[in-house]
PDB file of N, CA and C in Angstrom:
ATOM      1  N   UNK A   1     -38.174 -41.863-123.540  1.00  0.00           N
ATOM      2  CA  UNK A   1     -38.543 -41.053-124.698  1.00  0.00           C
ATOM      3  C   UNK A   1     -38.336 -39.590-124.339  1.00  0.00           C
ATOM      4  N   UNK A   2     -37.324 -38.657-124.706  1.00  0.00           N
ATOM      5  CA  UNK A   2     -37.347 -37.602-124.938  1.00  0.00           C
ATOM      6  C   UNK A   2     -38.793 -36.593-125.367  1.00  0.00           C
ATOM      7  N   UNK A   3     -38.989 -35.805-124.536  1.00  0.00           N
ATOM      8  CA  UNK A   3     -40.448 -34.679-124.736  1.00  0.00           C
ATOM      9  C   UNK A   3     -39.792 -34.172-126.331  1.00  0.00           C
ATOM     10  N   UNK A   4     -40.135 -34.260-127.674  1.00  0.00           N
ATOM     11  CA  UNK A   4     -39.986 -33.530-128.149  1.00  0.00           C
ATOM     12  C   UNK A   4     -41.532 -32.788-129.213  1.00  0.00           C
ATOM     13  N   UNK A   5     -41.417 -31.511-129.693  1.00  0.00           N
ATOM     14  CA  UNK A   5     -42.505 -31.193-129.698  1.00  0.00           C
ATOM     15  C   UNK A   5     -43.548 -31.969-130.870  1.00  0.00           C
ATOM     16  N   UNK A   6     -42.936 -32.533-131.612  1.00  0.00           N
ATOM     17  CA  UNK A   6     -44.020 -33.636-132.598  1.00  0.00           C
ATOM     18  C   UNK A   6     -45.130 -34.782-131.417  1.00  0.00           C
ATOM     19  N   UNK A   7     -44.504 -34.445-129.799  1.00  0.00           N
ATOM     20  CA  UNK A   7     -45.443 -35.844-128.981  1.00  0.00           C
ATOM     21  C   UNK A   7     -46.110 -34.464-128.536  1.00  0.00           C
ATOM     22  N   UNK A   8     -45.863 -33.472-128.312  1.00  0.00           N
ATOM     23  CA  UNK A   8     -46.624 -33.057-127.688  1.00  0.00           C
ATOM     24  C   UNK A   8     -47.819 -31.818-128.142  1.00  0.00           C
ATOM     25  N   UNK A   9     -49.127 -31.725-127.767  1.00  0.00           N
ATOM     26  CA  UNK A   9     -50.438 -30.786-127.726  1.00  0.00           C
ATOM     27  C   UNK A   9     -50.526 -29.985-127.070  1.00  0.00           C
ATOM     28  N   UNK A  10     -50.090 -28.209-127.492  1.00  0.00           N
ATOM     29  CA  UNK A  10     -50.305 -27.463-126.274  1.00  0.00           C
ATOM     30  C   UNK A  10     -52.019 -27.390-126.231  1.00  0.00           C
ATOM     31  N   UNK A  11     -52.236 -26.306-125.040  1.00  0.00           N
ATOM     32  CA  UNK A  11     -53.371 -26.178-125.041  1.00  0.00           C
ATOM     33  C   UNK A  11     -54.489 -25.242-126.016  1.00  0.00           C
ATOM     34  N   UNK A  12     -53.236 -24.468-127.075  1.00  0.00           N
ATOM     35  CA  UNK A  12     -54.302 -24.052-128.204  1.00  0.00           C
ATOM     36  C   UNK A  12     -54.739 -24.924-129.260  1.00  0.00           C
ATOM     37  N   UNK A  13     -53.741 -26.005-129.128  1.00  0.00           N
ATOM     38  CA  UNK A  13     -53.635 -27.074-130.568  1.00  0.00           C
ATOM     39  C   UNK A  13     -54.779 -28.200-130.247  1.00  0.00           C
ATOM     40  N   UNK A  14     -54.844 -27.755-128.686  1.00  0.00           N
ATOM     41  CA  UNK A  14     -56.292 -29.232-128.212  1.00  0.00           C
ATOM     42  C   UNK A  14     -57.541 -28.583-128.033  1.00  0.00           C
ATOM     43  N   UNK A  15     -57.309 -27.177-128.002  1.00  0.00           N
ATOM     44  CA  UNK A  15     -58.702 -26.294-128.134  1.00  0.00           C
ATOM     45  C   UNK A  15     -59.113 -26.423-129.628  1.00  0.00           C
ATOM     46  N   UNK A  16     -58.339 -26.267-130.644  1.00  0.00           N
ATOM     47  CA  UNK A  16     -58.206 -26.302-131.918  1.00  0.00           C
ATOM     48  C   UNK A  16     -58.925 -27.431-132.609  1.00  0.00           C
ATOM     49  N   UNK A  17     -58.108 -28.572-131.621  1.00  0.00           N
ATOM     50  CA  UNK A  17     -58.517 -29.944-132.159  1.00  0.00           C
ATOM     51  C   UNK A  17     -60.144 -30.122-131.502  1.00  0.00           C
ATOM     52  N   UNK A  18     -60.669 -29.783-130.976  1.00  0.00           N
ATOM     53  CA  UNK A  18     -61.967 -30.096-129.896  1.00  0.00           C
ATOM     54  C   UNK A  18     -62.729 -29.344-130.790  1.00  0.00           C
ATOM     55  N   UNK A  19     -62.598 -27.966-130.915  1.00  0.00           N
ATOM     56  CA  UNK A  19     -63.420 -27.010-132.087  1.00  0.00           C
ATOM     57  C   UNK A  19     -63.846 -27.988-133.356  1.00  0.00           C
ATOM     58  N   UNK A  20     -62.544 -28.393-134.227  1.00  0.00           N
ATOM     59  CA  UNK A  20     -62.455 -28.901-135.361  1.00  0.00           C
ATOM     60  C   UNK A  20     -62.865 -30.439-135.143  1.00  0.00           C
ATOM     61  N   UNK A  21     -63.787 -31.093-133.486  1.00  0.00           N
ATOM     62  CA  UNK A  21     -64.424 -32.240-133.380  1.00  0.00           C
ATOM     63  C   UNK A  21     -62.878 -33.385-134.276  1.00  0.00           C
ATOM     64  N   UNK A  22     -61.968 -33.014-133.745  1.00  0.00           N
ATOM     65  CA  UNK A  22     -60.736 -34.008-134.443  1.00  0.00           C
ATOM     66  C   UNK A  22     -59.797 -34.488-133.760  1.00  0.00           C
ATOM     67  N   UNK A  23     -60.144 -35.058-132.404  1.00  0.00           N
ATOM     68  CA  UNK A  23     -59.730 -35.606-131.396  1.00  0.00           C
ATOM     69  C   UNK A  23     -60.088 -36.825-130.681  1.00  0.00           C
ATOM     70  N   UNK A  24     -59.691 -37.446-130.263  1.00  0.00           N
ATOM     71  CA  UNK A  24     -59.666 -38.855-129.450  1.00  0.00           C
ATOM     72  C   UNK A  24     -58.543 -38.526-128.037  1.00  0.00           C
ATOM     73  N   UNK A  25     -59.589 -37.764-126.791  1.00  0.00           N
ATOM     74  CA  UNK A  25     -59.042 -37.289-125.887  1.00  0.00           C
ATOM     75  C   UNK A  25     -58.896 -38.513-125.043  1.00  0.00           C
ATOM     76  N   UNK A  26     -58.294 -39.055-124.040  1.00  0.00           N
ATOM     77  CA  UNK A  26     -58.054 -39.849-123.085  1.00  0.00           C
ATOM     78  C   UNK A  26     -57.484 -39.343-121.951  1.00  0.00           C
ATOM     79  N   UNK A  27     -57.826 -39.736-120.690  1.00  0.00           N
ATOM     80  CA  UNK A  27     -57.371 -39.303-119.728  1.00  0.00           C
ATOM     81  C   UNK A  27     -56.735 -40.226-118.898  1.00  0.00           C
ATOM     82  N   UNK A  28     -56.006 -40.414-118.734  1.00  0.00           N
ATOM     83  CA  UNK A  28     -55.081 -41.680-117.430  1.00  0.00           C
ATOM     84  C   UNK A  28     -55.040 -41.489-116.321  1.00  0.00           C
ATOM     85  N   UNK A  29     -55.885 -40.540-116.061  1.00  0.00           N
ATOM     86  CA  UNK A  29     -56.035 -40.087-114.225  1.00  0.00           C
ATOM     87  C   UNK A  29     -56.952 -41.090-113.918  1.00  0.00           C
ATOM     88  N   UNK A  30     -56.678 -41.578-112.089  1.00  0.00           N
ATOM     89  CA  UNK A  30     -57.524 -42.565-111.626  1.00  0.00           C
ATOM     90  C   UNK A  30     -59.150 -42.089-111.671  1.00  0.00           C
ATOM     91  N   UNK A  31     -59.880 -42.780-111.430  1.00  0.00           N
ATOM     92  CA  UNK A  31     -61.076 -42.606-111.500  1.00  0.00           C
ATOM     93  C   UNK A  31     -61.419 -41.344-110.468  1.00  0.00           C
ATOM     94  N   UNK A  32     -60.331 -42.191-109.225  1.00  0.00           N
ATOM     95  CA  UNK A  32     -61.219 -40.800-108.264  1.00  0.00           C
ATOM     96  C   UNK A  32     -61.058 -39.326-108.204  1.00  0.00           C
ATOM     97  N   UNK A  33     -59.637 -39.088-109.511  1.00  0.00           N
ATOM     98  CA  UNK A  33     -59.229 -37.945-109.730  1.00  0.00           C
ATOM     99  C   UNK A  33     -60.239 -36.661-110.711  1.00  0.00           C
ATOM    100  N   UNK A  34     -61.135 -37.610-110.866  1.00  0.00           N
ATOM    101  CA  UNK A  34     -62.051 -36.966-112.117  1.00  0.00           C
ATOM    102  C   UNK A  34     -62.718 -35.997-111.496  1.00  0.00           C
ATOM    103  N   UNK A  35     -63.216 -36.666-110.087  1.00  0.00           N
ATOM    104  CA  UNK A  35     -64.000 -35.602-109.557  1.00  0.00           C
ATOM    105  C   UNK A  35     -64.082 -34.245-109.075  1.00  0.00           C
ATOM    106  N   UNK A  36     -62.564 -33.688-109.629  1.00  0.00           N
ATOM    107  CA  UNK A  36     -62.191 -32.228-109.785  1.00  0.00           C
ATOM    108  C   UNK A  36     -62.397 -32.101-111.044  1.00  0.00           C
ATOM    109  N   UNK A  37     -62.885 -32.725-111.500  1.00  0.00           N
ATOM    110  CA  UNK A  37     -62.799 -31.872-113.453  1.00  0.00           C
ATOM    111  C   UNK A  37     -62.335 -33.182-114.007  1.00  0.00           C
ATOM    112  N   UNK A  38     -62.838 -32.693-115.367  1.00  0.00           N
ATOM    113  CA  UNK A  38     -62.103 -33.360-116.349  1.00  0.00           C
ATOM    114  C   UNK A  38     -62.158 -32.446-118.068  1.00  0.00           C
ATOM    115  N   UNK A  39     -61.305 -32.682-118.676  1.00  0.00           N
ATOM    116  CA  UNK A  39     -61.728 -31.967-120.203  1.00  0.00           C
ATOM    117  C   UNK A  39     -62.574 -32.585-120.737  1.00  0.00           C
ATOM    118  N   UNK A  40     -63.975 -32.074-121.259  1.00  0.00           N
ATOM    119  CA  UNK A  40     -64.985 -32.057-122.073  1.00  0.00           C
ATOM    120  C   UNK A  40     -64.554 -33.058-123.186  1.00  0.00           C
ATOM    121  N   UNK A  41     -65.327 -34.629-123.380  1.00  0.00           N
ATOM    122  CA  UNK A  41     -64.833 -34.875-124.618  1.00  0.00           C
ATOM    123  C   UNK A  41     -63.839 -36.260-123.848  1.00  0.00           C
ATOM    124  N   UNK A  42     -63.247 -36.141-123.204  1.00  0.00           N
ATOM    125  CA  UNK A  42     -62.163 -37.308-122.800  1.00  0.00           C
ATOM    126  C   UNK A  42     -62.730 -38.465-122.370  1.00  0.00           C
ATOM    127  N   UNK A  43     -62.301 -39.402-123.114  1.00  0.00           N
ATOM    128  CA  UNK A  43     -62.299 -40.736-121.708  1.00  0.00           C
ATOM    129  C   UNK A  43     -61.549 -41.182-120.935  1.00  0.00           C
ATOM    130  N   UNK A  44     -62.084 -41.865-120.292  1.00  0.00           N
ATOM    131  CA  UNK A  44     -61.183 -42.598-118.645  1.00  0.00           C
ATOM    132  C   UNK A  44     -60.380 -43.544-119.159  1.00  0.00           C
ATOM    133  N   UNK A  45     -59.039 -43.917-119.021  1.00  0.00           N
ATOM    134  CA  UNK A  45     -58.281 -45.017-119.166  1.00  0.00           C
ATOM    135  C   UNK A  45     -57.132 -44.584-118.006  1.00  0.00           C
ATOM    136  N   UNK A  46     -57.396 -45.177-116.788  1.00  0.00           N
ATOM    137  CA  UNK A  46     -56.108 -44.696-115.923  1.00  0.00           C
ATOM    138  C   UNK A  46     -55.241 -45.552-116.662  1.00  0.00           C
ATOM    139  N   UNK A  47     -53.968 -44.839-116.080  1.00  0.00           N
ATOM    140  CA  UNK A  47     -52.383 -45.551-116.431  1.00  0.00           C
ATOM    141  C   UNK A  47     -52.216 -46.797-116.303  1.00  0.00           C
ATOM    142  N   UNK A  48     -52.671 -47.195-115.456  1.00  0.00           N
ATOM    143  CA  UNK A  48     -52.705 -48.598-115.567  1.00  0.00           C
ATOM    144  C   UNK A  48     -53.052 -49.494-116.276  1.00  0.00           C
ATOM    145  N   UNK A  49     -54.329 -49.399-117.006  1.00  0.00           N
ATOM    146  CA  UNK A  49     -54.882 -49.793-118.063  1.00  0.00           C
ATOM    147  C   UNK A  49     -54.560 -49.503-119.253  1.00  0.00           C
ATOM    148  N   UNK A  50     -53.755 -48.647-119.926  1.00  0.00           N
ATOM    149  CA  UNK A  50     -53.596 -48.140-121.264  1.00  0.00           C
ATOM    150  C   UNK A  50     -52.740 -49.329-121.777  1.00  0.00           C
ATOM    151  N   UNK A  51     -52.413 -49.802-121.376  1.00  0.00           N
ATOM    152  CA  UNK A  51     -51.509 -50.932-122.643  1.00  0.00           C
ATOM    153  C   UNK A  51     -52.789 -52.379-122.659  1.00  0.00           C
ATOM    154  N   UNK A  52     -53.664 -52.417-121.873  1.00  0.00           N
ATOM    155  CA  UNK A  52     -54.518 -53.387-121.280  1.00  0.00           C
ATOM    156  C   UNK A  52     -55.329 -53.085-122.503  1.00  0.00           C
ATOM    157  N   UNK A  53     -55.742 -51.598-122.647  1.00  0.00           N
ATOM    158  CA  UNK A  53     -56.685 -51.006-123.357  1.00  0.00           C
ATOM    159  C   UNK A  53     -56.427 -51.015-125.043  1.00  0.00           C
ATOM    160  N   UNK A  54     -55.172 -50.904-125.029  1.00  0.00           N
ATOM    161  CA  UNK A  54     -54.671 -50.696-126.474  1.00  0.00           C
ATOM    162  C   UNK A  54     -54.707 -52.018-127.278  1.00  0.00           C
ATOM    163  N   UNK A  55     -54.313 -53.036-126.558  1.00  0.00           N
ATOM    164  CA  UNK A  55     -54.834 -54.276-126.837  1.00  0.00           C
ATOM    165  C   UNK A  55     -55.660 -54.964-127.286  1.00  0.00           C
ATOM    166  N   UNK A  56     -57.029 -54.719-126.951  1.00  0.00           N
ATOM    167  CA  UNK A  56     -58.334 -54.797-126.980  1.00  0.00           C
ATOM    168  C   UNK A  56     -58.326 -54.653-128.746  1.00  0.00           C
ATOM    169  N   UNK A  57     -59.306 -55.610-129.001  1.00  0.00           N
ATOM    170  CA  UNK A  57     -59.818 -55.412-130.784  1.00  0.00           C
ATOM    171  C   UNK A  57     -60.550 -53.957-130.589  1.00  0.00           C
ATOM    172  N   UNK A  58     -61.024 -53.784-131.598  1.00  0.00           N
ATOM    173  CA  UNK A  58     -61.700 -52.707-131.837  1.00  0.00           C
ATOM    174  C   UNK A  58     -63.229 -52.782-130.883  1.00  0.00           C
ATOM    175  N   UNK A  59     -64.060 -53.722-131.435  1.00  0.00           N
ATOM    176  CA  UNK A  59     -65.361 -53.666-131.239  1.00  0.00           C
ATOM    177  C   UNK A  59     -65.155 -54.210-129.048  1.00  0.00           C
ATOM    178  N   UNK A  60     -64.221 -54.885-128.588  1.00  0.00           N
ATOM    179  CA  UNK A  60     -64.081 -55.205-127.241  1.00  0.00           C
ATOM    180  C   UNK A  60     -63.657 -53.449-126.672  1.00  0.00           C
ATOM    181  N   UNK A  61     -63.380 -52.843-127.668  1.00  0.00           N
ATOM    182  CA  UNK A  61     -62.570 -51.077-126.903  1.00  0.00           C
ATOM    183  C   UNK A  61     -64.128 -50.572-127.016  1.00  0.00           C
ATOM    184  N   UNK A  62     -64.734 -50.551-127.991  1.00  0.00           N
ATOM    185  CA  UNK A  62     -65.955 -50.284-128.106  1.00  0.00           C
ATOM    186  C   UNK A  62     -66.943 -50.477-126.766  1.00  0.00           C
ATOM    187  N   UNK A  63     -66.671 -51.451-126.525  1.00  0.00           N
ATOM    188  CA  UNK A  63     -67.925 -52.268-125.673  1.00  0.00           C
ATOM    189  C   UNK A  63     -67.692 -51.593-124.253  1.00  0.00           C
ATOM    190  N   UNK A  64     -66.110 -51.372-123.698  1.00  0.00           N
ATOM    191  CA  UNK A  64     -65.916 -51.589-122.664  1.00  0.00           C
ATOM    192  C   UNK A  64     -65.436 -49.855-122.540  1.00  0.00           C
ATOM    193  N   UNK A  65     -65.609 -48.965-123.417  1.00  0.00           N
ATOM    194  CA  UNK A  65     -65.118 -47.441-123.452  1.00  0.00           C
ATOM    195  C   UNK A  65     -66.162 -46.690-124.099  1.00  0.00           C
ATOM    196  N   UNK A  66     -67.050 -47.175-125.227  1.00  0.00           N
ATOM    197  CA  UNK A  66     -67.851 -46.640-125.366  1.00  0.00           C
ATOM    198  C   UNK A  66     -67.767 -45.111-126.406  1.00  0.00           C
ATOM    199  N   UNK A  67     -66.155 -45.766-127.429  1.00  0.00           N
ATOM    200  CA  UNK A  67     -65.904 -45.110-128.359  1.00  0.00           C
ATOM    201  C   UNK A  67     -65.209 -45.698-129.164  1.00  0.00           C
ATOM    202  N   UNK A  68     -64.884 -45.043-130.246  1.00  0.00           N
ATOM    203  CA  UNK A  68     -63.913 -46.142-131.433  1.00  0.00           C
ATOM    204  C   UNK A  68     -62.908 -46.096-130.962  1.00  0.00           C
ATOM    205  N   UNK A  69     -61.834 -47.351-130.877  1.00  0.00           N
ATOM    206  CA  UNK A  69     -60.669 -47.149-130.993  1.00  0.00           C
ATOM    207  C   UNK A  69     -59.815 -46.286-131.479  1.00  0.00           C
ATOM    208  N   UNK A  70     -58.609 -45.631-131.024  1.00  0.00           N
ATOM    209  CA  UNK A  70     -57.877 -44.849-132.308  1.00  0.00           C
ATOM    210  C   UNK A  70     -57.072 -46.027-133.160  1.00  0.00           C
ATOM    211  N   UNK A  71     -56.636 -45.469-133.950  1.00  0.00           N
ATOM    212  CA  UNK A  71     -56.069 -46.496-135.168  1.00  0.00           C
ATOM    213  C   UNK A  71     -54.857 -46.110-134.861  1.00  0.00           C
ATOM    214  N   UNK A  72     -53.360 -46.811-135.408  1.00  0.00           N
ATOM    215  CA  UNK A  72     -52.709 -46.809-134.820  1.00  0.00           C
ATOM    216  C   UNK A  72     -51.682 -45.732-135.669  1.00  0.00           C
ATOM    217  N   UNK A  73     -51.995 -45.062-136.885  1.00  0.00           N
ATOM    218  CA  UNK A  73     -51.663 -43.621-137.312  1.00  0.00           C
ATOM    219  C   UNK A  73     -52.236 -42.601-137.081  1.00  0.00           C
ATOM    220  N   UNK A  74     -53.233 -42.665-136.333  1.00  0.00           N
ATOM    221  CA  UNK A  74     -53.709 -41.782-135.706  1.00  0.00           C
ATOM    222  C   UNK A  74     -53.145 -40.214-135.306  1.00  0.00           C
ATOM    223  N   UNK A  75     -52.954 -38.970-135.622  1.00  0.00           N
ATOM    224  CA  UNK A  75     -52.386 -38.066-135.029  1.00  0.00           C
ATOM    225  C   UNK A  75     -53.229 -37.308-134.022  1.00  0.00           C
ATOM    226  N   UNK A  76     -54.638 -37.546-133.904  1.00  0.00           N
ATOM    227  CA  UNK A  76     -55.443 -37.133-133.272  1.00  0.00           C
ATOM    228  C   UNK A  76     -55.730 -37.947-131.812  1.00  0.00           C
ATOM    229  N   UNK A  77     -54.751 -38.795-131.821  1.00  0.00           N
ATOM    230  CA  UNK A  77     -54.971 -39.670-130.647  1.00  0.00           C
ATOM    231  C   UNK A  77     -54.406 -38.824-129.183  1.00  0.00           C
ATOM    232  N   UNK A  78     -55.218 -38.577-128.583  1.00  0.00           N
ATOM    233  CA  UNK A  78     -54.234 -37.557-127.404  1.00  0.00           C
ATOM    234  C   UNK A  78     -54.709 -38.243-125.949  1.00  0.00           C
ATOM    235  N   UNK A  79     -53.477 -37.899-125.127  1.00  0.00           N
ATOM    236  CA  UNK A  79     -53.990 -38.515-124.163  1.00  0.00           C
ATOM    237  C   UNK A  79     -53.216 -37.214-122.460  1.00  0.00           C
ATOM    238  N   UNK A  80     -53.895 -37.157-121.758  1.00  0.00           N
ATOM    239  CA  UNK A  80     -53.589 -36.342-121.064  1.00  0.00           C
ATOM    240  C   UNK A  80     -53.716 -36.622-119.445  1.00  0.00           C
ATOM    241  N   UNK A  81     -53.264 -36.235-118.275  1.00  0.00           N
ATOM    242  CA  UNK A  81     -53.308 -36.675-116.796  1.00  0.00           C
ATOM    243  C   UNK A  81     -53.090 -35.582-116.143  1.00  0.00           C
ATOM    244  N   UNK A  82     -52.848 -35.113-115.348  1.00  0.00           N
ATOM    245  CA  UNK A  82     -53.049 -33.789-113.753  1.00  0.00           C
ATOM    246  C   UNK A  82     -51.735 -32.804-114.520  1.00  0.00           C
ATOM    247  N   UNK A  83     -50.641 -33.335-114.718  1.00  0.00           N
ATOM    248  CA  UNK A  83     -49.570 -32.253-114.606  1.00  0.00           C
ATOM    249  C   UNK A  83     -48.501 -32.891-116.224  1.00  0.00           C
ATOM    250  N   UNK A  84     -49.003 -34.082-116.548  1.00  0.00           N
ATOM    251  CA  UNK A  84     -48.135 -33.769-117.925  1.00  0.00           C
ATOM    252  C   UNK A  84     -46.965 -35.208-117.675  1.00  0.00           C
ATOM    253  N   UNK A  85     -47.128 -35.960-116.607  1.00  0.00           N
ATOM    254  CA  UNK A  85     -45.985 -36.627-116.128  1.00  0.00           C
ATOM    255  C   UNK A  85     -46.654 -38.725-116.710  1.00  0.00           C
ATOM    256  N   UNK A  86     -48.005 -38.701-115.862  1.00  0.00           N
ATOM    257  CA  UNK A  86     -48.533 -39.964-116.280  1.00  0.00           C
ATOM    258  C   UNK A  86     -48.801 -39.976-117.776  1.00  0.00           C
ATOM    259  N   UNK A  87     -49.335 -38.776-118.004  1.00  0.00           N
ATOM    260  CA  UNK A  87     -49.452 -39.441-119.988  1.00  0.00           C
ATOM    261  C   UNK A  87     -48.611 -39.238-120.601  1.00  0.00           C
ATOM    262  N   UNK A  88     -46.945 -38.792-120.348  1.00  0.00           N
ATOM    263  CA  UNK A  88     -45.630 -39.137-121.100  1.00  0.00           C
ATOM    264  C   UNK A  88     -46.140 -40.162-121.105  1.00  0.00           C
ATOM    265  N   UNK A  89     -45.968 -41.286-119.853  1.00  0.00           N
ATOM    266  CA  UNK A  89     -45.976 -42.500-119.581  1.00  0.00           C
ATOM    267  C   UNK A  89     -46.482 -43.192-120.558  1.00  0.00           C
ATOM    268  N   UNK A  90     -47.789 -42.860-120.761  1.00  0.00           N
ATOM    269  CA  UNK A  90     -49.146 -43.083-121.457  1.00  0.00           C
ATOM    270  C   UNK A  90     -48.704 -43.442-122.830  1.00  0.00           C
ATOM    271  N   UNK A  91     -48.097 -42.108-123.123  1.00  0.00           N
ATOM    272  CA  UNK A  91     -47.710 -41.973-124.321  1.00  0.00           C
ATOM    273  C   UNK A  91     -46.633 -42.954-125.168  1.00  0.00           C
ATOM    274  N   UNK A  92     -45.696 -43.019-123.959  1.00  0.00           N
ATOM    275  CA  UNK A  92     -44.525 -44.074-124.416  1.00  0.00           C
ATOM    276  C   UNK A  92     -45.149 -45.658-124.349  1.00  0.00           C
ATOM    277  N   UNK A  93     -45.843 -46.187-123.327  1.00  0.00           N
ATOM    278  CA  UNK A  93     -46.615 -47.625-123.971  1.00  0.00           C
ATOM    279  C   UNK A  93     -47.639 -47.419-125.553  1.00  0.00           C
ATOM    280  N   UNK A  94     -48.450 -46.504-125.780  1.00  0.00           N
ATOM    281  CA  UNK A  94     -49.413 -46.323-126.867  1.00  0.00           C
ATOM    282  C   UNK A  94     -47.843 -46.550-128.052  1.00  0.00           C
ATOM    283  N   UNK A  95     -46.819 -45.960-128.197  1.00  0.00           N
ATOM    284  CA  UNK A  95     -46.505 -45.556-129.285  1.00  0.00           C
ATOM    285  C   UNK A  95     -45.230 -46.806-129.096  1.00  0.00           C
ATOM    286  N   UNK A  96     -45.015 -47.436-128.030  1.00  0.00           N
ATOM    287  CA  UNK A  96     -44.469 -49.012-127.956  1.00  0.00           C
ATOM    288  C   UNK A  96     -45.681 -50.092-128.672  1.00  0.00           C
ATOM    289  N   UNK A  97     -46.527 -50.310-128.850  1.00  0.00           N
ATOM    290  CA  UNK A  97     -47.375 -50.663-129.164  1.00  0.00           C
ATOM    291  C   UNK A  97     -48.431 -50.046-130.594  1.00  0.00           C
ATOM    292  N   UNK A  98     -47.191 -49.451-131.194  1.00  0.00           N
ATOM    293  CA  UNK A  98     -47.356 -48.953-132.937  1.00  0.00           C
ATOM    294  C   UNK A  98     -48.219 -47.796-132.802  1.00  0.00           C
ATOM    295  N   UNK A  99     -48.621 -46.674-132.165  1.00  0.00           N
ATOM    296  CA  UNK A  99     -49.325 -45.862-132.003  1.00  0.00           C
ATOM    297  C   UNK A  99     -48.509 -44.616-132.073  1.00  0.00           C
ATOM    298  N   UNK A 100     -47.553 -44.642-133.488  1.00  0.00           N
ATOM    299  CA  UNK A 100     -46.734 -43.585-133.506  1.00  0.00           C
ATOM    300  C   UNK A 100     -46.686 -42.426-133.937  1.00  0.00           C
ATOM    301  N   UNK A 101     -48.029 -42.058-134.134  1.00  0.00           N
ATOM    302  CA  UNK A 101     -48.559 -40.921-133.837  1.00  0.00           C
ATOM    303  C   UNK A 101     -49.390 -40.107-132.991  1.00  0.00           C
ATOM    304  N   UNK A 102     -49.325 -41.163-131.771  1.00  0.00           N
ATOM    305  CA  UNK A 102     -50.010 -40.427-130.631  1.00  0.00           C
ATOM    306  C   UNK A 102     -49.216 -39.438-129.841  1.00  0.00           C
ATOM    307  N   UNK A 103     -50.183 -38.438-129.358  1.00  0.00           N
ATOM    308  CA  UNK A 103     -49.394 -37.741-128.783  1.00  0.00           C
ATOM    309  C   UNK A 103     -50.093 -36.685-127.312  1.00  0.00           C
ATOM    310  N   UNK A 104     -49.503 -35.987-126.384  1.00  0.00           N
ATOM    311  CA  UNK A 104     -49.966 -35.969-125.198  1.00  0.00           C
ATOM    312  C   UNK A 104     -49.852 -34.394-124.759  1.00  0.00           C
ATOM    313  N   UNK A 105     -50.785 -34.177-124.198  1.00  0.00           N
ATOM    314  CA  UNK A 105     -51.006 -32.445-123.722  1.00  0.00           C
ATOM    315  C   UNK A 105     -49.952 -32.358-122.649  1.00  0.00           C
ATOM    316  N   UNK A 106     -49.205 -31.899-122.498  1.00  0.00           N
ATOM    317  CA  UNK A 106     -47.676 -31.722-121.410  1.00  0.00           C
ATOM    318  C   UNK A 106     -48.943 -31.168-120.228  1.00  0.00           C
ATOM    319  N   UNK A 107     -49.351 -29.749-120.433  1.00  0.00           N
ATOM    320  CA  UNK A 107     -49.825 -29.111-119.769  1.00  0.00           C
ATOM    321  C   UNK A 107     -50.743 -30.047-118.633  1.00  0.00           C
ATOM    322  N   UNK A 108     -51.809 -30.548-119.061  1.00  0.00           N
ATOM    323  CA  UNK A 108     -52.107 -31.443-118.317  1.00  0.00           C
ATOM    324  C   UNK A 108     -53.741 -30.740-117.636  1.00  0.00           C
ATOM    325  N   UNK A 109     -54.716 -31.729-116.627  1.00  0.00           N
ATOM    326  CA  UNK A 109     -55.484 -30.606-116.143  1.00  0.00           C
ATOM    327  C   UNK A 109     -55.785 -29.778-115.319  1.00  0.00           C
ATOM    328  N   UNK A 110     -54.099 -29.417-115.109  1.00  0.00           N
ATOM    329  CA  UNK A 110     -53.906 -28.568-113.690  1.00  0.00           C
ATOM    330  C   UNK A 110     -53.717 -27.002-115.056  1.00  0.00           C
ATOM    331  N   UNK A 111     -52.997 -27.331-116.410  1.00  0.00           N
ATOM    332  CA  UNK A 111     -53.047 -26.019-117.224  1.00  0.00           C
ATOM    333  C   UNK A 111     -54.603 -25.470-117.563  1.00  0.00           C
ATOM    334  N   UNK A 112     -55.317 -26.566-117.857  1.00  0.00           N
ATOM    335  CA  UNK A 112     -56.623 -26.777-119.057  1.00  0.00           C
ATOM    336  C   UNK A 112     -57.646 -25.698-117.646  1.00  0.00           C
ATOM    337  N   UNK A 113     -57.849 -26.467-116.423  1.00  0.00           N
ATOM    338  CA  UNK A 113     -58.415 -26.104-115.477  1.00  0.00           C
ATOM    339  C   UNK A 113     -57.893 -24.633-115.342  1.00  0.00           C
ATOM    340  N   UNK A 114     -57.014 -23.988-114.931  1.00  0.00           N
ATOM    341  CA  UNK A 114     -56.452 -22.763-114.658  1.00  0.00           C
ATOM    342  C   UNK A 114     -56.726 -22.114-115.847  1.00  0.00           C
ATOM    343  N   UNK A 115     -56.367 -22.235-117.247  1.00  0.00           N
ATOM    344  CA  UNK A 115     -56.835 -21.431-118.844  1.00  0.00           C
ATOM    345  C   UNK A 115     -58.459 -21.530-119.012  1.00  0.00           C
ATOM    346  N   UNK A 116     -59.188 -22.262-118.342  1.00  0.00           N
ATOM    347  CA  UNK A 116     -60.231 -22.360-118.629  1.00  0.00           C
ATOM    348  C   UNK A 116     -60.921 -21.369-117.367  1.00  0.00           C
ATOM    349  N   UNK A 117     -60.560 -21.372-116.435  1.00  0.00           N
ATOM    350  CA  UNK A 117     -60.848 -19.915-115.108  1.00  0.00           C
ATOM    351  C   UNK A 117     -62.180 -21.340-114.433  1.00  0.00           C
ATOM    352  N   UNK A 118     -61.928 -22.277-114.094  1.00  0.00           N
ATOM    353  CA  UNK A 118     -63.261 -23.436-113.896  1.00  0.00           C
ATOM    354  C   UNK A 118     -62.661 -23.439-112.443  1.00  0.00           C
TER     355      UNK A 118
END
């Protein structure tokens, strides 16, 4: 999949979206990566799991994430990892799997961390 800018969230458009509470953040970094940070608001789904995850009915994503599913027109569905490289990834199973409006912060939380001065 070609980066083009309809997949991707810079970091004013996810500040934007977080303000305006109109986001479904995800993160695909491993668990043990969290413990430098993470963006406010995200959940855990390492890379590995996101097609595992997308799968899942609604109320089983519920149970086992501890938020609603995104739906699969979703434009608010975002998903993000360290430098912008695992949630392409991310991005290309979610939107193989009819989620063709998800889309992914390039920047990643090596930008979010550095713009944020944390």
């Amino acid at each position: 999949m070609q980066a083009s800018l309809n997949i991707i969230v810079t970091y004013e458009q996810l500040k934007d979206m977080m303000s305006a509470g109109s986001v479904q953040l995800f993160d695909v970094r491993e668990p043990d990566e969290l413990e430098a940070g993470f963006i406010p608001g995200a959940i855990n789904i390492p890379l590995g799991d996101v097609e595992q995850a997308l799968r899942l009915s609604p109320d089983q994503f519920r149970e086992r994430y501890g938020v609603t599913k995104p739906h699969r027109d979703d434009s608010d569905f975002v998903l993000y990892c360290q430098r912008g490289i695992r949630s392409l990834t991310a991005l290309e199973t979610a939107r193989a799997l009819g989620y063709t409006r998800a889309r992914h912060y390039a920047g990643g939380f090596n930008e979010w961390h550095e713009r944020e001065d944390l």
